[in-house]
C-alpha atoms as a PDB file:
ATOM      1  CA  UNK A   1       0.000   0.000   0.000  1.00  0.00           C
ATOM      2  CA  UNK A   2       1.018   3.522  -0.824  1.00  0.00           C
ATOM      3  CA  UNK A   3       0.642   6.250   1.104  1.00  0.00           C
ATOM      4  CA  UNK A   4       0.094   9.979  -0.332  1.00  0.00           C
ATOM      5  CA  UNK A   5      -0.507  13.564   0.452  1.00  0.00           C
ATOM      6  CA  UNK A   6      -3.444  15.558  -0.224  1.00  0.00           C
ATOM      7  CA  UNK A   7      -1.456  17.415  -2.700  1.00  0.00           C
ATOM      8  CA  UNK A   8      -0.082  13.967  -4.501  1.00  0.00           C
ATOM      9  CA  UNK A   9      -3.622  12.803  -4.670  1.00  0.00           C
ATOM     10  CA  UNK A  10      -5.082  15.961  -5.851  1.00  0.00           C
ATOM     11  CA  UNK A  11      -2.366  15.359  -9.045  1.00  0.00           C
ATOM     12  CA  UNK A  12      -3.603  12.183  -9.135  1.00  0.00           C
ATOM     13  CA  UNK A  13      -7.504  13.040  -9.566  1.00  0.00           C
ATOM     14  CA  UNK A  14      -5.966  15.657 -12.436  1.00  0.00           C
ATOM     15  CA  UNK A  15      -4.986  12.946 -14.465  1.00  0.00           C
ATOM     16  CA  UNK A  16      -7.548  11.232 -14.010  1.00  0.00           C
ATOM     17  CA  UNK A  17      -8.184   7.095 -13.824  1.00  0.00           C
ATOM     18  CA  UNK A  18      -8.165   6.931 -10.334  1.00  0.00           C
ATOM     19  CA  UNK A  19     -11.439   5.821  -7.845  1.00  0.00           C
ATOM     20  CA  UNK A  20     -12.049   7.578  -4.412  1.00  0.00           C
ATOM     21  CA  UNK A  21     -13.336   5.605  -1.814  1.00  0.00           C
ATOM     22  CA  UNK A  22     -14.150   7.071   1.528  1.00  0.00           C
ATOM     23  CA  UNK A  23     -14.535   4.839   4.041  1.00  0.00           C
ATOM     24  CA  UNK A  24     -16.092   6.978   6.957  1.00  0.00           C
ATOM     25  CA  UNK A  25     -19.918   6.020   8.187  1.00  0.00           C
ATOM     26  CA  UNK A  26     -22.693   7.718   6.641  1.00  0.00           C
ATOM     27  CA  UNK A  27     -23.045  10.379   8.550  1.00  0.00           C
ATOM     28  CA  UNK A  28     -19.714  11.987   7.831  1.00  0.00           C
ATOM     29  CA  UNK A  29     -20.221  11.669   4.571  1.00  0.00           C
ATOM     30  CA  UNK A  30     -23.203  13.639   4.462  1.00  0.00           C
ATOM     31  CA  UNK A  31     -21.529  16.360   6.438  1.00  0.00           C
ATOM     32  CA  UNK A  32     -18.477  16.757   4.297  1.00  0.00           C
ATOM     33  CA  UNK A  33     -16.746  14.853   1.284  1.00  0.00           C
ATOM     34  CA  UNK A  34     -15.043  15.252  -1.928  1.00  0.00           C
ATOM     35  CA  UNK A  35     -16.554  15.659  -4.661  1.00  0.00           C
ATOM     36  CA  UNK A  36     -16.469  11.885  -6.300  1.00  0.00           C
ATOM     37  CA  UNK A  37     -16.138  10.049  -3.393  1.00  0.00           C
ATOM     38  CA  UNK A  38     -17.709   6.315  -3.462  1.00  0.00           C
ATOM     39  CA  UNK A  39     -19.082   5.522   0.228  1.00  0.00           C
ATOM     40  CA  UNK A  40     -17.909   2.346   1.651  1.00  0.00           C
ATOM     41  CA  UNK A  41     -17.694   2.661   5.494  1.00  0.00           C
ATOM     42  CA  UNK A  42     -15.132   0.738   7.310  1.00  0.00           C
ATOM     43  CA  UNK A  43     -17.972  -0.892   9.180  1.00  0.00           C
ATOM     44  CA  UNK A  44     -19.582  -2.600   6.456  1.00  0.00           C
ATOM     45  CA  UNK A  45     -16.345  -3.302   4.302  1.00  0.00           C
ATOM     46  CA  UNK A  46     -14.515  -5.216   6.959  1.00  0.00           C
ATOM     47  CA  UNK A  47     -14.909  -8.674   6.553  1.00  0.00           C
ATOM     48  CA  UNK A  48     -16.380  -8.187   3.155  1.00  0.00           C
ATOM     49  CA  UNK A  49     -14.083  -7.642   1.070  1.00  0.00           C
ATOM     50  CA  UNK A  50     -16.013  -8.205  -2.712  1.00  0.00           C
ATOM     51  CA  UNK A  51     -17.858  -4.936  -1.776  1.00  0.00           C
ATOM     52  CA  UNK A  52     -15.708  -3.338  -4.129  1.00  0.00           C
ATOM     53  CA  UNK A  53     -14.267  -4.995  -6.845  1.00  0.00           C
ATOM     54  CA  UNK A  54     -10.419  -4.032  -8.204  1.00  0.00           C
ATOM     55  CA  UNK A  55      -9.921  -1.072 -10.215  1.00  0.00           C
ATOM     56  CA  UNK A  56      -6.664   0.110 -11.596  1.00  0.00           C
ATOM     57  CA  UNK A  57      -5.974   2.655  -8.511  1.00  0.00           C
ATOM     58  CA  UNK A  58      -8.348   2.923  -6.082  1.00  0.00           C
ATOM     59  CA  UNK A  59      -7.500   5.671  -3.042  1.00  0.00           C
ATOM     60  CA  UNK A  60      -8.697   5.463   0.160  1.00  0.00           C
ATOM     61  CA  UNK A  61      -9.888   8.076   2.434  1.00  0.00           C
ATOM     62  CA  UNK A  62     -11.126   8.746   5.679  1.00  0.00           C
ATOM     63  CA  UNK A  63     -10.885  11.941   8.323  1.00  0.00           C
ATOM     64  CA  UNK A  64      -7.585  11.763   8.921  1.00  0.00           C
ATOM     65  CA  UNK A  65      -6.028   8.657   7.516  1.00  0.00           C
ATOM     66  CA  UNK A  66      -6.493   5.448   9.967  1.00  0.00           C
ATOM     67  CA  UNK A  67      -9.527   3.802   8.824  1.00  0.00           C
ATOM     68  CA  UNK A  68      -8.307   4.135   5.082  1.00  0.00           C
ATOM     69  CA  UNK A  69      -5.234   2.387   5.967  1.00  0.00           C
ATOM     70  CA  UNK A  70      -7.005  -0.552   7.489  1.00  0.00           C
ATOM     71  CA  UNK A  71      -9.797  -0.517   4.322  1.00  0.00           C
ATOM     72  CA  UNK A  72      -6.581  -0.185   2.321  1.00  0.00           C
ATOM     73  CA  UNK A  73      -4.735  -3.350   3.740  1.00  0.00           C
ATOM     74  CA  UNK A  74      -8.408  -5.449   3.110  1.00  0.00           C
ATOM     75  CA  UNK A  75      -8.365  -4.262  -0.658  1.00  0.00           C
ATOM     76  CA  UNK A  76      -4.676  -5.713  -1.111  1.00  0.00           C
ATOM     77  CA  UNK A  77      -5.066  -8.905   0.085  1.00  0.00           C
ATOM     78  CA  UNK A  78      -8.759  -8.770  -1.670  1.00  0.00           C
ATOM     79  CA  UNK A  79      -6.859  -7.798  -4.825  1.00  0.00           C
ATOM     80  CA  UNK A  80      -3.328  -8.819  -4.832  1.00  0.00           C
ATOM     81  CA  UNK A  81      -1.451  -6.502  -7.424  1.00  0.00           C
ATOM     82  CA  UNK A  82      -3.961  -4.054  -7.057  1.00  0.00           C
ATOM     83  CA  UNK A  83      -2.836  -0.130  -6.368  1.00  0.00           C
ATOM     84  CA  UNK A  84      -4.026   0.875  -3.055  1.00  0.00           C
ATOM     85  CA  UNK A  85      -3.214   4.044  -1.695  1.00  0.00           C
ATOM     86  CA  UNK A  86      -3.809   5.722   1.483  1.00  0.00           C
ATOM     87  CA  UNK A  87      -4.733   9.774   1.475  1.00  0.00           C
ATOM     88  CA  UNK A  88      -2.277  10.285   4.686  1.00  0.00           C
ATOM     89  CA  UNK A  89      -4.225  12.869   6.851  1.00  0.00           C
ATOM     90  CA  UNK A  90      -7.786  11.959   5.552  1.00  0.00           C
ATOM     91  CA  UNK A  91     -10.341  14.622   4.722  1.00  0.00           C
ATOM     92  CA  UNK A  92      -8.875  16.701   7.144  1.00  0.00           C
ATOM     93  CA  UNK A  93      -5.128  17.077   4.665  1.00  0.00           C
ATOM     94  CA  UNK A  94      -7.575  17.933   1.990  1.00  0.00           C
ATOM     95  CA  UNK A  95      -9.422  20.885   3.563  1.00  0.00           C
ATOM     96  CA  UNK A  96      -6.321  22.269   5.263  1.00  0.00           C
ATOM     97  CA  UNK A  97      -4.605  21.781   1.835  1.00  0.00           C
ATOM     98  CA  UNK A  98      -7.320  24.138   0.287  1.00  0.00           C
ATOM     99  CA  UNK A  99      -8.656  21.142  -2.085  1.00  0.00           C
ATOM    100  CA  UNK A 100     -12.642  21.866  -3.047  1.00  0.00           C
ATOM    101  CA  UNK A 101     -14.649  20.119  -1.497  1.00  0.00           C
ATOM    102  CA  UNK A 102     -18.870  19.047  -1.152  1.00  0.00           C
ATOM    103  CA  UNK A 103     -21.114  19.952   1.882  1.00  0.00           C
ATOM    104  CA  UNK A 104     -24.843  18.675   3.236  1.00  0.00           C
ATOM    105  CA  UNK A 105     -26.547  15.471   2.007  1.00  0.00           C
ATOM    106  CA  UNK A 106     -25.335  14.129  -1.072  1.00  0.00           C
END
């Protein structure tokens, strides 16, 4: 598993090709996100791991960048030779970064 910054994933999203998976619960999500994001919470992922099937590179986020890392480890051995990477600093990096970013129910 990789692990980035906001600002490396940000590049990443420019380039396109890449899948954003939050795994917070559904109520952050609703609060806050970015703009893109597919909702998978930790919760229901662990343990069930064909939730999400492999994509070429598929980052993980959550508020700050713990639950990703777990959701990120499940996708790996889910997917080996898959591209999992962690946003390091969750949500969180993004805002403080100055990244846009949705509001309110989805």
């Amino acid at each position: 598993m990789e692990h980035m910054t906001a600002a490396e994933v940000k590049q990443l999203f420019d380039e396109g090709g890449v899948r954003l998976v939050d795994v917070r619960e559904d109520y952050e999500f609703e609060e806050m996100r970015i703009g893109g994001a597919q909702l998978m919470p930790l919760s229901k992922y662990e343990g069930h791991p064909e939730l999400l099937v492999e994509a070429p590179v598929t980052v993980f986020q959550c508020a700050t960048g713990v639950r990703s890392q777990v959701a990120a480890e499940i996708y790996e051995a889910a997917h080996p030779g898959a591209r999992a990477i962690n946003l390091d600093g969750g949500i969180v990096a993004w805002v403080n970064a100055g990244f846009p970013f949705e509001m309110g129910p989805d």
